[in-house]
C-alpha atoms as a PDB file:
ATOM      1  CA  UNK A   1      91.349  27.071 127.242  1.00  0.00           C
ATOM      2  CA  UNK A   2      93.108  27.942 124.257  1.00  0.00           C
ATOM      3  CA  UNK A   3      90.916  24.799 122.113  1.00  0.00           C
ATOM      4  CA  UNK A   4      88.292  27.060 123.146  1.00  0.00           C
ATOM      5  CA  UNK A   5      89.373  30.116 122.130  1.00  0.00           C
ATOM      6  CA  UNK A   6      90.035  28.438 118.648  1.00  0.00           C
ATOM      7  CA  UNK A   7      86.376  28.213 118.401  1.00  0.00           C
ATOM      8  CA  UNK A   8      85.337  31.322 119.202  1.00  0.00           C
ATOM      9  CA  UNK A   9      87.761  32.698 117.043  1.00  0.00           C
ATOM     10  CA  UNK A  10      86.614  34.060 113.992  1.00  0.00           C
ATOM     11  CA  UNK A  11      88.465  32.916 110.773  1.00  0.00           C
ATOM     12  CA  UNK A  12      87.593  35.605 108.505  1.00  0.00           C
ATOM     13  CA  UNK A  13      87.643  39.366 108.313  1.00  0.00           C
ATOM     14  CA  UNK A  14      83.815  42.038 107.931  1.00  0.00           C
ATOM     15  CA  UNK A  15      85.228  42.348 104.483  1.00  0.00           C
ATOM     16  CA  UNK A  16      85.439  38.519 103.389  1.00  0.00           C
ATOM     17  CA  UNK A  17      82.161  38.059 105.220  1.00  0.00           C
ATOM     18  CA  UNK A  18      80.470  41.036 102.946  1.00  0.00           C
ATOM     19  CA  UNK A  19      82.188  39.816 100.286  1.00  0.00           C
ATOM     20  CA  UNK A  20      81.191  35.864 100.496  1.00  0.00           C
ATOM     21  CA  UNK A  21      77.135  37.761 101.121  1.00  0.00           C
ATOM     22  CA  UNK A  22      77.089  39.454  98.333  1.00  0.00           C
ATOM     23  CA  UNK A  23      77.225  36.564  95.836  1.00  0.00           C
ATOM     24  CA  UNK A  24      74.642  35.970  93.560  1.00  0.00           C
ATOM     25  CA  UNK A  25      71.610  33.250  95.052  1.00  0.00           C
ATOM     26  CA  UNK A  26      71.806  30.085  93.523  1.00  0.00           C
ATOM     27  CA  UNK A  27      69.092  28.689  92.167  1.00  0.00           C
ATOM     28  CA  UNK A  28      68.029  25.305  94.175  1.00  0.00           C
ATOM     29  CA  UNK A  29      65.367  23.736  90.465  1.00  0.00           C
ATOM     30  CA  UNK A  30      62.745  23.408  93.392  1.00  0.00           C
ATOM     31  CA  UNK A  31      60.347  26.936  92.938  1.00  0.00           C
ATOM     32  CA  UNK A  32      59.393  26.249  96.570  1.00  0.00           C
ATOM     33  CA  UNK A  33      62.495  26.975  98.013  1.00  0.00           C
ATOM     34  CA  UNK A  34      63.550  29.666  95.746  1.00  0.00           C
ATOM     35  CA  UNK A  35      61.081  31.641  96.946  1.00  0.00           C
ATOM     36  CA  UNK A  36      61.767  31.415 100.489  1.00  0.00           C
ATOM     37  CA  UNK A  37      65.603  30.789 100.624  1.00  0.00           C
ATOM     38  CA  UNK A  38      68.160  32.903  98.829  1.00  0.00           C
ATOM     39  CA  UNK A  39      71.469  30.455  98.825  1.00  0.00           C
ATOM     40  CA  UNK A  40      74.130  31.951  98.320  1.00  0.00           C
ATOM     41  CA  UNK A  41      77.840  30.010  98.001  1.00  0.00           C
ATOM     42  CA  UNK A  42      79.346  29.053 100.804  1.00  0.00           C
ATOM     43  CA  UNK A  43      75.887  29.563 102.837  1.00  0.00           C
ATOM     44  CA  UNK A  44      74.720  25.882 104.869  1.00  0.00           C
ATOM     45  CA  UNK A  45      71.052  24.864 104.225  1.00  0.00           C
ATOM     46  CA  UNK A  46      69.756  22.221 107.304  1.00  0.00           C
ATOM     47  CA  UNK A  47      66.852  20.451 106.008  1.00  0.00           C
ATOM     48  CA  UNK A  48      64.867  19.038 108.585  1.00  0.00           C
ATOM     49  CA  UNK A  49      61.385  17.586 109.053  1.00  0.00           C
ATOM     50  CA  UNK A  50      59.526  14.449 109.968  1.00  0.00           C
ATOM     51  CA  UNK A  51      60.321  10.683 108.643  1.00  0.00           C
ATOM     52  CA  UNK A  52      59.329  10.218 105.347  1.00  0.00           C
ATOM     53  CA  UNK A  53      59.048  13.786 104.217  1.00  0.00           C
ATOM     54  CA  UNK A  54      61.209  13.964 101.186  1.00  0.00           C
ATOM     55  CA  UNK A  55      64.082  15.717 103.155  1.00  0.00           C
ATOM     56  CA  UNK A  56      66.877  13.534 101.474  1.00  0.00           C
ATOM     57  CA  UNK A  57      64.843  13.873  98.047  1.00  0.00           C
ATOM     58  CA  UNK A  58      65.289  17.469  98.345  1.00  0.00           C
ATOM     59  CA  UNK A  59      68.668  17.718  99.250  1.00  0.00           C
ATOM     60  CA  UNK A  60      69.218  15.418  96.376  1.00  0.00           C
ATOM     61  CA  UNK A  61      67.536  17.757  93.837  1.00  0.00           C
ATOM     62  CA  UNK A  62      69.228  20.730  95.142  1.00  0.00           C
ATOM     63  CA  UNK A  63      72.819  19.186  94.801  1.00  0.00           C
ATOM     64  CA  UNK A  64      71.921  18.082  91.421  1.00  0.00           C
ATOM     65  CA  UNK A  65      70.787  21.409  90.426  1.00  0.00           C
ATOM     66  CA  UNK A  66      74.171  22.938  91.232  1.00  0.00           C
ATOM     67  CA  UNK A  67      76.035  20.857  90.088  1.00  0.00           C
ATOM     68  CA  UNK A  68      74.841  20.440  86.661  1.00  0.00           C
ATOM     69  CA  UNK A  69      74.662  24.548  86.567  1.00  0.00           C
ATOM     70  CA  UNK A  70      78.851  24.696  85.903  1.00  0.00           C
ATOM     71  CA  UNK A  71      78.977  22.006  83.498  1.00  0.00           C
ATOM     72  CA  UNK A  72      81.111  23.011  81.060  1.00  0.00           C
ATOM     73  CA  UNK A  73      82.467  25.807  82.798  1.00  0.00           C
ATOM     74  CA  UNK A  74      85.902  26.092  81.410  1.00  0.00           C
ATOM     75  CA  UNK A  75      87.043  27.911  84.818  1.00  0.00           C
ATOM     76  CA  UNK A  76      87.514  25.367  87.290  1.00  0.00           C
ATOM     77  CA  UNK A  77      87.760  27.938  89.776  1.00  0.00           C
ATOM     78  CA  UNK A  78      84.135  28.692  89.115  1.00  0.00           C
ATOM     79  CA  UNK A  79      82.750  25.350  89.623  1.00  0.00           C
ATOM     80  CA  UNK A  80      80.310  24.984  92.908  1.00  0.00           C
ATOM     81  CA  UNK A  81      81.379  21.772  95.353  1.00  0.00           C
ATOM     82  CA  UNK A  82      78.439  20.480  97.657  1.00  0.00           C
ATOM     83  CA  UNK A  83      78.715  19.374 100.861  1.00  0.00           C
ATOM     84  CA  UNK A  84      76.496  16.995 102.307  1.00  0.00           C
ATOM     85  CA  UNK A  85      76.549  16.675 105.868  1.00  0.00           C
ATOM     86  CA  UNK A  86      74.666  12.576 106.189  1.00  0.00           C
ATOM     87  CA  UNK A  87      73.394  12.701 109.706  1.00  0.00           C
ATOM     88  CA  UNK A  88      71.109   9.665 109.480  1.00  0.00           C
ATOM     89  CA  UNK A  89      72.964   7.759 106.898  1.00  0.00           C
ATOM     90  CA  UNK A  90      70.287   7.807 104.017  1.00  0.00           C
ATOM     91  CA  UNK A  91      71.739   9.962 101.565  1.00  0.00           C
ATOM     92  CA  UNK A  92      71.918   7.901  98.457  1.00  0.00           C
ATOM     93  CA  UNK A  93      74.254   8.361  95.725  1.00  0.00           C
ATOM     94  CA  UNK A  94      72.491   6.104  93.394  1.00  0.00           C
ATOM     95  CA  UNK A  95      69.234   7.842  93.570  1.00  0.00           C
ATOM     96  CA  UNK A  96      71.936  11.284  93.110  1.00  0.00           C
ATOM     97  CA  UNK A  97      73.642  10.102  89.860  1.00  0.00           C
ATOM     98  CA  UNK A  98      69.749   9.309  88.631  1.00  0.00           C
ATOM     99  CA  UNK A  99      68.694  12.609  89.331  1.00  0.00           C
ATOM    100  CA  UNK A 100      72.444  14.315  87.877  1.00  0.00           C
ATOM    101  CA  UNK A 101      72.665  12.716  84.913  1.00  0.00           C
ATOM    102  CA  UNK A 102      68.616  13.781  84.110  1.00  0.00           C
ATOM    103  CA  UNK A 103      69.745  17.060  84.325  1.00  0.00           C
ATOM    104  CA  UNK A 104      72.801  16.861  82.054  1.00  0.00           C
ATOM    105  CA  UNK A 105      72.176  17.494  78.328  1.00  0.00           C
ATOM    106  CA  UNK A 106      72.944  14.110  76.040  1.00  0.00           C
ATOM    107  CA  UNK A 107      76.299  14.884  74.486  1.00  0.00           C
ATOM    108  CA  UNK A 108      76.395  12.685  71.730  1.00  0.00           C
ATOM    109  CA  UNK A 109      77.405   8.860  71.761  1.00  0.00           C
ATOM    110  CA  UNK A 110      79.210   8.776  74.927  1.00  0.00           C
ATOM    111  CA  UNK A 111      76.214  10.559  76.362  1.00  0.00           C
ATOM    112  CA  UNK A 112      76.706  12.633  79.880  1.00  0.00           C
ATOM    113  CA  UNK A 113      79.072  10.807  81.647  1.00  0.00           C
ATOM    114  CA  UNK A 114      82.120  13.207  81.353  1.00  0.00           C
ATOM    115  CA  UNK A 115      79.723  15.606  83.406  1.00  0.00           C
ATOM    116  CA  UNK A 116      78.667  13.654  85.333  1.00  0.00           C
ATOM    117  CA  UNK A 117      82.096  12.092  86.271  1.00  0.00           C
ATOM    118  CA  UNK A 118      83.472  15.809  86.625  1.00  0.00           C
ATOM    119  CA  UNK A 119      80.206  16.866  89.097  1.00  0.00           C
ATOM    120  CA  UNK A 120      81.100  13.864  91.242  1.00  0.00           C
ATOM    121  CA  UNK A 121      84.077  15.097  92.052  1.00  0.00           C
ATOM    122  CA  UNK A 122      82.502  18.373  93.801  1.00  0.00           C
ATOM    123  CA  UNK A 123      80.149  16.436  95.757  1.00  0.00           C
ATOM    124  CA  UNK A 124      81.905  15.595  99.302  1.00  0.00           C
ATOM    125  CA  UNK A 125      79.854  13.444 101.480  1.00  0.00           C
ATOM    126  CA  UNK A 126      80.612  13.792 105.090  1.00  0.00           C
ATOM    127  CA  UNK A 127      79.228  11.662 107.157  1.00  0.00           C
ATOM    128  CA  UNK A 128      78.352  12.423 110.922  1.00  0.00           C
ATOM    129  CA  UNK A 129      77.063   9.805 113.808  1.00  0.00           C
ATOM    130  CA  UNK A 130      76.686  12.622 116.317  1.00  0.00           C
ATOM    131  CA  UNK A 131      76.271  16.403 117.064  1.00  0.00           C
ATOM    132  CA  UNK A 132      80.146  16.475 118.008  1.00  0.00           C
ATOM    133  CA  UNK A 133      81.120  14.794 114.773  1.00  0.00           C
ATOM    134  CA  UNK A 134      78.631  17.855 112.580  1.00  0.00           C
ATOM    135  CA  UNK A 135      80.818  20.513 114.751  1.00  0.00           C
ATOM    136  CA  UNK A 136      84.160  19.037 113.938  1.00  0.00           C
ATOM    137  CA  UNK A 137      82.938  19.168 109.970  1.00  0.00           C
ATOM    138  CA  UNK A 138      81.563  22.558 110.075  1.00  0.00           C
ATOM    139  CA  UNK A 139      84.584  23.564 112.007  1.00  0.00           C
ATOM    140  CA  UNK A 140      87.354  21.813 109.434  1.00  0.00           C
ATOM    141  CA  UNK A 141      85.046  23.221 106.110  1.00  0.00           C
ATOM    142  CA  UNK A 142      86.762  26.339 105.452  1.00  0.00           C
ATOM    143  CA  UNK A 143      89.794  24.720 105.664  1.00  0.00           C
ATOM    144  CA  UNK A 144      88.893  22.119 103.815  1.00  0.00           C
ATOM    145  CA  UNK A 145      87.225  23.739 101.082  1.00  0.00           C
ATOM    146  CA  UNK A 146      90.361  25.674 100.439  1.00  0.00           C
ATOM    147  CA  UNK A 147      92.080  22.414  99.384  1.00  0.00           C
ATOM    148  CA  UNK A 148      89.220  22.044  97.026  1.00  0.00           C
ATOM    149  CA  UNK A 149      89.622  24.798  94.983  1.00  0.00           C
ATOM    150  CA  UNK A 150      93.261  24.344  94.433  1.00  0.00           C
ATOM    151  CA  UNK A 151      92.971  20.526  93.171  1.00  0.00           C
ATOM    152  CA  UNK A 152      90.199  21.699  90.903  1.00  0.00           C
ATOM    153  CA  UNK A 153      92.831  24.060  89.323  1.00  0.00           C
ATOM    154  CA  UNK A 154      94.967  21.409  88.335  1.00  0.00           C
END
């Protein structure tokens, strides 16, 4: 009974839940969704649709976007992580570091790959076999993502 009432319990307070609403959207690079979706930080976006209808493309090109909008923030703290929650195994990190590093202006000779190196480490990949496993990881994220923010500040 009490594992239950752990669940039920809420982990946050009216005002932090104003608070974390009234952030500024983000904006996803894909017009489409802009339009129809305000994301805001901290906000979880399910993409969902048939087999071979560009879900994973899009979730690729909306973590890129992101990510590439703090680089060379000198605030850690203000740096946006992604979580990807891989239901169906097919997110692809290759395909992701193709689509960052597009995205990232050329810094000179040893082109974008500080950025990119930097965005890859606010990109967590969870992955999750079954609808238990998705609960456990959206239960254990606001935990988690306070551990995030302080090894970013170091």
């Amino acid at each position: 009974m009490n594992d239950l009432l752990k669940w039920v319990t809420p982990e946050e307070t009216a005002l932090d839940f104003l608070s974390r609403q009234r952030r500024e959207a983000l904006a996803t690079g894909l017009p489409f969704i802009d339009s129809q979706v305000k994301l805001r930080p901290g906000h979880v976006l399910e993409i969902v649709g048939p087999t071979s209808s560009a879900k994973t493309e899009i979730l690729i090109e909306v973590a890129a976007n992101v990510l590439s909008r703090d680089v060379g923030s000198q605030n850690s703290s203000e740096q946006g992580h992604v979580v990807v929650f891989d239901c169906d195994g097919k997110f692809d990190f290759i395909r992701f570091i193709q689509v960052l590093t597009a995205r990232l202006p050329a810094q000179g000779s040893s082109g974008p790959v500080p950025d990119v190196l930097g965005a890859l480490q606010r990109i967590h990949l969870v992955r999750c076999s079954d609808t238990l496993d998705l609960l456990l990881a959206l239960n254990m994220l606001h935990r988690e993502q306070a551990t995030w923010q302080v090894s970013t500040m170091r």
